[in-house]
PDB file of N, CA and C in Angstrom:
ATOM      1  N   UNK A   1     322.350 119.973 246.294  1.00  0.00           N
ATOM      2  CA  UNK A   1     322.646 120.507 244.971  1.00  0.00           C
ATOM      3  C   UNK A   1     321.369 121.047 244.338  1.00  0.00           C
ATOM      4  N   UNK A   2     321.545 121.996 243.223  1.00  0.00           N
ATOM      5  CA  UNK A   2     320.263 122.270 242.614  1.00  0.00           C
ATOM      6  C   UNK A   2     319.805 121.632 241.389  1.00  0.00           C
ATOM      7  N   UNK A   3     318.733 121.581 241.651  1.00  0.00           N
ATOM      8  CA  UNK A   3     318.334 120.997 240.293  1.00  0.00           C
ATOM      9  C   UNK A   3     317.332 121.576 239.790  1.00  0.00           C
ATOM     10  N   UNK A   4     317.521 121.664 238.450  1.00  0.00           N
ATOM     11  CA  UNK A   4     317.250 122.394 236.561  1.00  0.00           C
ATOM     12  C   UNK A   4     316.472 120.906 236.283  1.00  0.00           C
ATOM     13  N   UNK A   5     315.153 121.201 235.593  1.00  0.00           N
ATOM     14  CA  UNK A   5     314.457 120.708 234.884  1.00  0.00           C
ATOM     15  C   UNK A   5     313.347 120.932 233.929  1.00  0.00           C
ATOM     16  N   UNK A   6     313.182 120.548 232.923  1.00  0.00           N
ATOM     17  CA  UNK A   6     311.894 121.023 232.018  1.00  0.00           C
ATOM     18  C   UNK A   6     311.687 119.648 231.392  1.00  0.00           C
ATOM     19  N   UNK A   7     310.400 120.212 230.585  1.00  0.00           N
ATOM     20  CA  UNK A   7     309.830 119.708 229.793  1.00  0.00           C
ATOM     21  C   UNK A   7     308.300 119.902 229.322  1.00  0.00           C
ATOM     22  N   UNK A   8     307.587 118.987 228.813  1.00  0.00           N
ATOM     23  CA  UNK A   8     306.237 119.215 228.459  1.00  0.00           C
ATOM     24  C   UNK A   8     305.275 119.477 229.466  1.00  0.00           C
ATOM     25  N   UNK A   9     305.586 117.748 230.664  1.00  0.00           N
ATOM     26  CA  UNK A   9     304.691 117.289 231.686  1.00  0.00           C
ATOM     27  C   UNK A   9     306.230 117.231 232.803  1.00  0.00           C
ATOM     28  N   UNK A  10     306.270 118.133 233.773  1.00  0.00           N
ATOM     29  CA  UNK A  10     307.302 117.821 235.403  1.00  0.00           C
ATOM     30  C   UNK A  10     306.445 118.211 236.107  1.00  0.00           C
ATOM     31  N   UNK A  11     307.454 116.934 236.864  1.00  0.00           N
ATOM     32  CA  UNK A  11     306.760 116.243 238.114  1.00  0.00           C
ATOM     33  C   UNK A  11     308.193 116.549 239.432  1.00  0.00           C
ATOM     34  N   UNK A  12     308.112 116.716 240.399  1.00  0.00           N
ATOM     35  CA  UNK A  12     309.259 116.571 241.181  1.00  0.00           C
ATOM     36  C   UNK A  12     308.364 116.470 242.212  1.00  0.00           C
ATOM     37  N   UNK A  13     308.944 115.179 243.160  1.00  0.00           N
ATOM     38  CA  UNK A  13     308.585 114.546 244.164  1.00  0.00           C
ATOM     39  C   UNK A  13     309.446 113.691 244.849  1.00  0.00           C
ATOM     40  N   UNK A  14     309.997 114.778 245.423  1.00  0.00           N
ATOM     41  CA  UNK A  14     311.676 114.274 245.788  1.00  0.00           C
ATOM     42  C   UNK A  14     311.892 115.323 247.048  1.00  0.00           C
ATOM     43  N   UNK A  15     312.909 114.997 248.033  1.00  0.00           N
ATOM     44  CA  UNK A  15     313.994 116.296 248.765  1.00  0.00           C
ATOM     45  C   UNK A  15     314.884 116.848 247.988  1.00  0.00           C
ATOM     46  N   UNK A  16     314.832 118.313 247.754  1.00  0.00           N
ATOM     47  CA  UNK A  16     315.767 118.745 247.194  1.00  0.00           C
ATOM     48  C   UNK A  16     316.760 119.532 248.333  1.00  0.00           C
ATOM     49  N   UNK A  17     318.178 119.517 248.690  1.00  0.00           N
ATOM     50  CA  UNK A  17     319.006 120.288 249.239  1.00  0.00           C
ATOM     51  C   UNK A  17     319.902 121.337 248.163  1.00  0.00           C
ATOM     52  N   UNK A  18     318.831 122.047 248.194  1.00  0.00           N
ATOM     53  CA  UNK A  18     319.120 123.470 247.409  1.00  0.00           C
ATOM     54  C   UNK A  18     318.239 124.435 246.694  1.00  0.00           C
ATOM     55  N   UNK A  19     318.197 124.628 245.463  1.00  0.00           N
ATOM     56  CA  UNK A  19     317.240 125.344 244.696  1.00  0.00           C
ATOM     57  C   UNK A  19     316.884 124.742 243.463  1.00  0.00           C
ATOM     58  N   UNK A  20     315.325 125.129 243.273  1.00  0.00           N
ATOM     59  CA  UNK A  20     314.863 124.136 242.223  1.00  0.00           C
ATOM     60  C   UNK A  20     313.793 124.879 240.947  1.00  0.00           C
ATOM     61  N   UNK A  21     314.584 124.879 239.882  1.00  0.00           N
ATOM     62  CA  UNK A  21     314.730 125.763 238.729  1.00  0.00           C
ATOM     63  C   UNK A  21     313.784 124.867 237.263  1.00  0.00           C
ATOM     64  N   UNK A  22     312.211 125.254 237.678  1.00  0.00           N
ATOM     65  CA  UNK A  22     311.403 124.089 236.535  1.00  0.00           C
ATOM     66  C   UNK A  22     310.571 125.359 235.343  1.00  0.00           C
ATOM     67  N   UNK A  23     310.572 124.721 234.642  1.00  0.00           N
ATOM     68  CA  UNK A  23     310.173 125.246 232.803  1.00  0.00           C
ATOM     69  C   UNK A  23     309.508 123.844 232.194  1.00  0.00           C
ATOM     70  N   UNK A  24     307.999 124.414 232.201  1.00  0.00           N
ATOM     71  CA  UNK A  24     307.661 123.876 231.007  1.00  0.00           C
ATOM     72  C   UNK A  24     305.771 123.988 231.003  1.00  0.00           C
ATOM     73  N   UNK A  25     305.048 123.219 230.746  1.00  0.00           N
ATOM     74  CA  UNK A  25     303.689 123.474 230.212  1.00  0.00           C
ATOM     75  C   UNK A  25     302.868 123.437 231.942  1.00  0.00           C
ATOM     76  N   UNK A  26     303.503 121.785 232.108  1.00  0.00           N
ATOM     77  CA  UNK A  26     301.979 121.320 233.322  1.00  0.00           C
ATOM     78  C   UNK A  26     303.152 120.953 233.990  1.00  0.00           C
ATOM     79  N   UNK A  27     303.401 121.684 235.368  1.00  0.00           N
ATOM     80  CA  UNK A  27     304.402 121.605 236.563  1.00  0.00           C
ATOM     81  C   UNK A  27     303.860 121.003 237.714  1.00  0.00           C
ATOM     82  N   UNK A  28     304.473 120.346 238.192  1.00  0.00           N
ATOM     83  CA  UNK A  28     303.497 119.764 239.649  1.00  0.00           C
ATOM     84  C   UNK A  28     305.004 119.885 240.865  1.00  0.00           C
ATOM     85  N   UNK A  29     304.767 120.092 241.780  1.00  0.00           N
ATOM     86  CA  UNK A  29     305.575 120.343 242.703  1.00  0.00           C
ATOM     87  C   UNK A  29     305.264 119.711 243.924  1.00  0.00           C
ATOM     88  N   UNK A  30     305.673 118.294 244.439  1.00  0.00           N
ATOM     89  CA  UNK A  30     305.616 117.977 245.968  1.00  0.00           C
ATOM     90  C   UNK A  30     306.324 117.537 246.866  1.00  0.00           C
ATOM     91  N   UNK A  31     307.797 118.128 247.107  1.00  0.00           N
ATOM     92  CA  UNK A  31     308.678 117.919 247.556  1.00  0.00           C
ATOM     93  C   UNK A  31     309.272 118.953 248.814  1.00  0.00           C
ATOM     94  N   UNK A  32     310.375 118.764 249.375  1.00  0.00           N
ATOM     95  CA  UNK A  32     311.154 119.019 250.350  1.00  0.00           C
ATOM     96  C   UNK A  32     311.953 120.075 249.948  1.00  0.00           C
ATOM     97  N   UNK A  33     311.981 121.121 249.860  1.00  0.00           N
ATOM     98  CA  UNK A  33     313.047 121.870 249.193  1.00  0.00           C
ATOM     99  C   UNK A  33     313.491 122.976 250.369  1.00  0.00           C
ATOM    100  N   UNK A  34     315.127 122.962 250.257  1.00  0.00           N
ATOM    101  CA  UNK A  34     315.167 123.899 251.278  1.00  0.00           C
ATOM    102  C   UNK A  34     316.172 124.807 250.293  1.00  0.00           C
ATOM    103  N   UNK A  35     316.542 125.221 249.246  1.00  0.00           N
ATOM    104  CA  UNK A  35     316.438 126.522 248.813  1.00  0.00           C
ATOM    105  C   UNK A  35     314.985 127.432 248.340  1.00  0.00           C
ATOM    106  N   UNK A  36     315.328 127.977 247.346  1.00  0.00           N
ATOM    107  CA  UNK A  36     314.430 128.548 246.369  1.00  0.00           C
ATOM    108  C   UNK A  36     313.558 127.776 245.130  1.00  0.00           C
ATOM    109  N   UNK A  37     312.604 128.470 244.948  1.00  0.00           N
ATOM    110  CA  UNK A  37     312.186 127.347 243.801  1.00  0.00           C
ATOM    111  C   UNK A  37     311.256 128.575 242.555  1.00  0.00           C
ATOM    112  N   UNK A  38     311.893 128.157 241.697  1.00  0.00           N
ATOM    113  CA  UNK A  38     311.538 129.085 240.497  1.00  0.00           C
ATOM    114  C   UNK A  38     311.145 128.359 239.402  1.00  0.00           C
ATOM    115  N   UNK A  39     310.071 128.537 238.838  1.00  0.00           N
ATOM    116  CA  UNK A  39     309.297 127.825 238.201  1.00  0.00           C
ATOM    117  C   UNK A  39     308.366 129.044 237.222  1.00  0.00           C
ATOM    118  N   UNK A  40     308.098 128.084 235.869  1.00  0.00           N
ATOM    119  CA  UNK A  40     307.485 129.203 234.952  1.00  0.00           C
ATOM    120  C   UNK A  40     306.530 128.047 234.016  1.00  0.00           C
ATOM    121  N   UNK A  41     305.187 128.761 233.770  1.00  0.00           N
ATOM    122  CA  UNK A  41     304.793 127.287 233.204  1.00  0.00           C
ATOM    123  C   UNK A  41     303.132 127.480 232.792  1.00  0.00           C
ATOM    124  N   UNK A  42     302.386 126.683 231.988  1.00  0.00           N
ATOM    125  CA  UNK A  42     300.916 127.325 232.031  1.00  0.00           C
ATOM    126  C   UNK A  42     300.166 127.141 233.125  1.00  0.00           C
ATOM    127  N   UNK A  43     300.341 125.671 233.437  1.00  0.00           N
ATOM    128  CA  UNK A  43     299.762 125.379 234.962  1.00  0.00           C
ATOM    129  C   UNK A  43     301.005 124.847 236.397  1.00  0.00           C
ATOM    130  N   UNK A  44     301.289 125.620 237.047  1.00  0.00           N
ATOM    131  CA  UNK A  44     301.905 125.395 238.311  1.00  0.00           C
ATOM    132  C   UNK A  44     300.884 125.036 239.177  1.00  0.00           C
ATOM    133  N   UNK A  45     301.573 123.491 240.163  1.00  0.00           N
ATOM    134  CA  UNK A  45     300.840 123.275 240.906  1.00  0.00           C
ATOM    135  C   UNK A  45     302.421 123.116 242.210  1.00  0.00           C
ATOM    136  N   UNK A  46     302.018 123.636 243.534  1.00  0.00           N
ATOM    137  CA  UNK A  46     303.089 123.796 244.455  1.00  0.00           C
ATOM    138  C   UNK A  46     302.567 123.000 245.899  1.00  0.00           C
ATOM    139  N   UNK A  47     302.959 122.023 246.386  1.00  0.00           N
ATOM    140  CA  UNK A  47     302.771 121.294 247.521  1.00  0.00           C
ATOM    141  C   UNK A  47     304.365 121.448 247.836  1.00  0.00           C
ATOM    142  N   UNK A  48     304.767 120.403 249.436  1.00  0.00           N
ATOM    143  CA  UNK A  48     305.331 120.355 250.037  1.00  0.00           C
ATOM    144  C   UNK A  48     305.763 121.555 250.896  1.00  0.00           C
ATOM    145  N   UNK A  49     306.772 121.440 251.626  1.00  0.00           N
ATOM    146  CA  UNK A  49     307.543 121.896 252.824  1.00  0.00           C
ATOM    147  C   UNK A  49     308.729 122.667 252.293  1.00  0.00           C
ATOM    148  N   UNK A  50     308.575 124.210 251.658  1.00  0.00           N
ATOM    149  CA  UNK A  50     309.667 124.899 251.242  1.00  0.00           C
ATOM    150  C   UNK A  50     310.232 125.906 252.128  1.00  0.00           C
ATOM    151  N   UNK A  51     311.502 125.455 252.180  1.00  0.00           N
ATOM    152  CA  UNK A  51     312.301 126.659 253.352  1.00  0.00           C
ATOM    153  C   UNK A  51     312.679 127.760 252.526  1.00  0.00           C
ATOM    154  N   UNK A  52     312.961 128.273 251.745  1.00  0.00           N
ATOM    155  CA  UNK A  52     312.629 129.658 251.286  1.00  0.00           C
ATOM    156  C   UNK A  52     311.781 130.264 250.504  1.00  0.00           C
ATOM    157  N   UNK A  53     312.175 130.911 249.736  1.00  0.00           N
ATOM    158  CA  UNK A  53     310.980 131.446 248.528  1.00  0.00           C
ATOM    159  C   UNK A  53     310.978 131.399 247.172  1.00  0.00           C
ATOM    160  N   UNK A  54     309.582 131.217 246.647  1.00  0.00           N
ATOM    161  CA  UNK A  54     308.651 130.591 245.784  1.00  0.00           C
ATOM    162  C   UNK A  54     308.632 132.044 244.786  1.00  0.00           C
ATOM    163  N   UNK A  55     309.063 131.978 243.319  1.00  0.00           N
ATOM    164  CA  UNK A  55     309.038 132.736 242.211  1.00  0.00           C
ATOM    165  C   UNK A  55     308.561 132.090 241.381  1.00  0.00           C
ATOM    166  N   UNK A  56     307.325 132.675 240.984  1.00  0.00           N
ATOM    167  CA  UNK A  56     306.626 131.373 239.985  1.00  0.00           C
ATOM    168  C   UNK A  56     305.989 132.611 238.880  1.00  0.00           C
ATOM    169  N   UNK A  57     305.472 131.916 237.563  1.00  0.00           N
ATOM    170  CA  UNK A  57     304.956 132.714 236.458  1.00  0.00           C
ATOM    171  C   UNK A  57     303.921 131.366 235.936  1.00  0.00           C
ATOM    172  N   UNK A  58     302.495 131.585 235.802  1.00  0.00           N
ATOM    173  CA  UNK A  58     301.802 130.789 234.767  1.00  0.00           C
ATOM    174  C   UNK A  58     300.555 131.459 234.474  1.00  0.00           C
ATOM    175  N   UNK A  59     300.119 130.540 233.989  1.00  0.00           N
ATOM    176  CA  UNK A  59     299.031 131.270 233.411  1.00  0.00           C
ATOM    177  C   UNK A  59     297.330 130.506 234.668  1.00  0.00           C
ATOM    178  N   UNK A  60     298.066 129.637 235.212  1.00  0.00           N
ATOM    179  CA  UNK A  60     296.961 129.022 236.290  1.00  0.00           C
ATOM    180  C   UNK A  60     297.823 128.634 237.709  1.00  0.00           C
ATOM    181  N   UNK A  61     297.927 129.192 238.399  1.00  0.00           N
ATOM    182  CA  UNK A  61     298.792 128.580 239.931  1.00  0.00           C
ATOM    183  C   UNK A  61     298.176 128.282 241.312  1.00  0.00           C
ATOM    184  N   UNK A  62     298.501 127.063 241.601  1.00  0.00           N
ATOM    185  CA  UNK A  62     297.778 126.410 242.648  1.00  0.00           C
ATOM    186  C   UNK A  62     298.857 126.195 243.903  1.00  0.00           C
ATOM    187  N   UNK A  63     298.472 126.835 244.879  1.00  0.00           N
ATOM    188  CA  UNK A  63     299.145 126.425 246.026  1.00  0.00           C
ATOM    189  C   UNK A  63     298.399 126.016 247.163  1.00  0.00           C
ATOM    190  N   UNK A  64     299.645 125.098 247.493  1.00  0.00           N
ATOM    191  CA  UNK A  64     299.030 124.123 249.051  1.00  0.00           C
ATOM    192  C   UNK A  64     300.400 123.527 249.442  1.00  0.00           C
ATOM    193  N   UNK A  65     301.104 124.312 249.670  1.00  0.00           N
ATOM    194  CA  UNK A  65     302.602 124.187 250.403  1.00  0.00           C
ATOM    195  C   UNK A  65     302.434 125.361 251.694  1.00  0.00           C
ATOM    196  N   UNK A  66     303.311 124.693 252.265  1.00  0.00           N
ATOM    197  CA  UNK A  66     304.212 125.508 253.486  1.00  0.00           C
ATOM    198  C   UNK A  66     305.617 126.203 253.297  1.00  0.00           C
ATOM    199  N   UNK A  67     305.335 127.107 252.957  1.00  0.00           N
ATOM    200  CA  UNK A  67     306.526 128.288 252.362  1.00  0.00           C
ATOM    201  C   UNK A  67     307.126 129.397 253.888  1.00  0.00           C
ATOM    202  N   UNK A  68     308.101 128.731 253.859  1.00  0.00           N
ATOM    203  CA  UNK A  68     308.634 129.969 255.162  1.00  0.00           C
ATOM    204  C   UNK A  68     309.287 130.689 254.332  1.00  0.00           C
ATOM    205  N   UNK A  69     309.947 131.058 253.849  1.00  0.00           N
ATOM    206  CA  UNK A  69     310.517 133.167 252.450  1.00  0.00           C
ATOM    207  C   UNK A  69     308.965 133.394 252.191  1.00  0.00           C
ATOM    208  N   UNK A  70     308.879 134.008 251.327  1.00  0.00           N
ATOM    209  CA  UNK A  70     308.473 134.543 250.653  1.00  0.00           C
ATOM    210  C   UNK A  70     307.924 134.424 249.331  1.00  0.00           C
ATOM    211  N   UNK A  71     306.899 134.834 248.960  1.00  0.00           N
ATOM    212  CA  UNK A  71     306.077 134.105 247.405  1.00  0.00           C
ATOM    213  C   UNK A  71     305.728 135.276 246.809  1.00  0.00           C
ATOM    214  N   UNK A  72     306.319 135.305 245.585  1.00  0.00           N
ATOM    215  CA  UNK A  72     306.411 136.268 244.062  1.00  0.00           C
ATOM    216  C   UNK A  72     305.547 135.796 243.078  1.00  0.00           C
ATOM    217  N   UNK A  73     304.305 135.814 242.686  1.00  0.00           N
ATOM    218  CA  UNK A  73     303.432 134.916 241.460  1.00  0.00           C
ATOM    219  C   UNK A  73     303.425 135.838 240.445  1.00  0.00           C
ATOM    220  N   UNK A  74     303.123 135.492 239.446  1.00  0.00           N
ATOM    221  CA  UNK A  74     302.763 136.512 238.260  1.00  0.00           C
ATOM    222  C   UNK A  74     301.748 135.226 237.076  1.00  0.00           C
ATOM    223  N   UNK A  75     300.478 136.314 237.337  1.00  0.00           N
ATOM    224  CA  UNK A  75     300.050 134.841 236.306  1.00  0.00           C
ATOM    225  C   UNK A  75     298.509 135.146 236.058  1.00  0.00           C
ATOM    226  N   UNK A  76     297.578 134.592 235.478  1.00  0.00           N
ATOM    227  CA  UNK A  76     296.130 134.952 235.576  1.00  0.00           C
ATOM    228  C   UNK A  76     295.496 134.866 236.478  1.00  0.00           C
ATOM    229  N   UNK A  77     295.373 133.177 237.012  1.00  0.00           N
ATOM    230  CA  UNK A  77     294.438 133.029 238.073  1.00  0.00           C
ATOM    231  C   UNK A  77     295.365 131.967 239.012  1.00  0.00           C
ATOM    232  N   UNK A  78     295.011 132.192 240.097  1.00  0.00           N
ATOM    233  CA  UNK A  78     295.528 131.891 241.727  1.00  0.00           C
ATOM    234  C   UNK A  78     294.298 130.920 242.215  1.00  0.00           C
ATOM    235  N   UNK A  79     294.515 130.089 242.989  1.00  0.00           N
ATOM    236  CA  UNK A  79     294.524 129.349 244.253  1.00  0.00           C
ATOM    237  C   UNK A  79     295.250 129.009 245.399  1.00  0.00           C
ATOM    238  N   UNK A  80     295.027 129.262 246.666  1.00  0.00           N
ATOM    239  CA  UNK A  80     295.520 129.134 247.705  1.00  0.00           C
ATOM    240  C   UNK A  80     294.670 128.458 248.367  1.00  0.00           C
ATOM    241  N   UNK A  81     295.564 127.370 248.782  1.00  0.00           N
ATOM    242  CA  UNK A  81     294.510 125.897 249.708  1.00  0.00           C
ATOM    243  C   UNK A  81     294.587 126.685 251.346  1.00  0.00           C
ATOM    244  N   UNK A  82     293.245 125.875 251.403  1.00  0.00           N
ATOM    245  CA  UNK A  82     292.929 126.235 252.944  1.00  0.00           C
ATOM    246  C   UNK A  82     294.392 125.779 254.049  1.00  0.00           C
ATOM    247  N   UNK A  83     295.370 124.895 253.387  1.00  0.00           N
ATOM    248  CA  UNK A  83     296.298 123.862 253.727  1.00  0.00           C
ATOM    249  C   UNK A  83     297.391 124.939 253.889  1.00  0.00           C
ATOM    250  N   UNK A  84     297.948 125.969 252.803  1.00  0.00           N
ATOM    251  CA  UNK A  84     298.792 126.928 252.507  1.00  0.00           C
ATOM    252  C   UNK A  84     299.158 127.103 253.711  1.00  0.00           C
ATOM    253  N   UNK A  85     300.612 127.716 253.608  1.00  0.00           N
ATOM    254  CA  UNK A  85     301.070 128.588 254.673  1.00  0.00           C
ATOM    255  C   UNK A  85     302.000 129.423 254.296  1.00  0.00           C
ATOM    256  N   UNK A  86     302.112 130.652 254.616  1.00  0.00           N
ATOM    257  CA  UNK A  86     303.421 131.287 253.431  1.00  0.00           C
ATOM    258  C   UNK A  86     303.778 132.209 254.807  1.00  0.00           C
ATOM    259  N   UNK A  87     305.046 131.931 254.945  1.00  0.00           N
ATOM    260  CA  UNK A  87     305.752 132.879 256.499  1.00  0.00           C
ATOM    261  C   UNK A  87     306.248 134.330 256.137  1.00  0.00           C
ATOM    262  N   UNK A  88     306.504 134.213 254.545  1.00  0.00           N
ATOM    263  CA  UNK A  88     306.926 135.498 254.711  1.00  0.00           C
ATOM    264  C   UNK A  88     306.170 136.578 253.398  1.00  0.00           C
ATOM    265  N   UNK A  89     306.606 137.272 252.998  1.00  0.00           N
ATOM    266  CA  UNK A  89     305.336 138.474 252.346  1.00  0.00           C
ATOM    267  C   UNK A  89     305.134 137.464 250.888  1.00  0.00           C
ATOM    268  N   UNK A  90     303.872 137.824 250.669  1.00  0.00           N
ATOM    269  CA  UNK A  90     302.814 136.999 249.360  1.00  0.00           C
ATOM    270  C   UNK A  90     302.770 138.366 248.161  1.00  0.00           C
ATOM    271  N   UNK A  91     303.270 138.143 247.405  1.00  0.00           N
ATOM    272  CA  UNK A  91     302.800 139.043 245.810  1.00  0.00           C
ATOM    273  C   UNK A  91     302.294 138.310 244.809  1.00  0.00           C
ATOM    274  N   UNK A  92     301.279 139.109 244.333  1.00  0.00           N
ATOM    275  CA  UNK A  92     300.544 138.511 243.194  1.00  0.00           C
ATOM    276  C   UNK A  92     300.024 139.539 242.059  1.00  0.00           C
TER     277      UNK A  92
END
C-alpha cells in the first residue's frame, strides 16, 4: 500500500510495498520501497533500496540510496554518496 506522510521532522524506516508520498521541513528516508517516492522538503535525506523512481524538491538533498528508475531533483544544493547508485537517468 502507499503511504502519505508529513510533518515538521519525518522519518521513514520501514518496507514500503508501493509508493511513498513525504512533505515537510527535515525528511530522512531509509527504507525498502518498491514503488515511487516523492518527497518535497528543506532538507531531504534518501538512503535505502528503491525499485523505482525518486521525485524530490528541497532546498538541500542528500543521497546514498540504490535507485533502479530514475531520479528527478529540483533544489539548491546536491550530494551524492560515494555509496549511491541510480540505474536509470539522474536530473538535477
Amino acid at each position: 500500500d502507499d503511504l502519505y506522510v508529513a510533518g515538521e521532522q519525518v522519518g521513514v524506516n520501514s518496507t514500503i510495498e508501493g509508493d511513498l508520498f513525504m512533505g515537510g521541513n527535515k525528511l530522512n528516508i531509509d527504507s525498502q520501497i518498491t514503488g515511487d517516492v516523492v518527497a518535497g522538503g528543506n532538507l531531504v535525506n534518501i538512503k535505502g533500496d528503491l525499485k523505482d523512481d525518486i521525485k524530490a524538491v528541497g532546498q538541500s538533498i542528500k543521497i546514498a540510496a540504490t535507485v533502479k528508475g530514475d531520479v528527478m531533483l529540483a533544489g539548491e544544493t546536491l550530494e551524492v554518496e560515494d555509496r549511491a547508485s541510480i540505474g536509470g537517468d539522474f536530473m538535477f
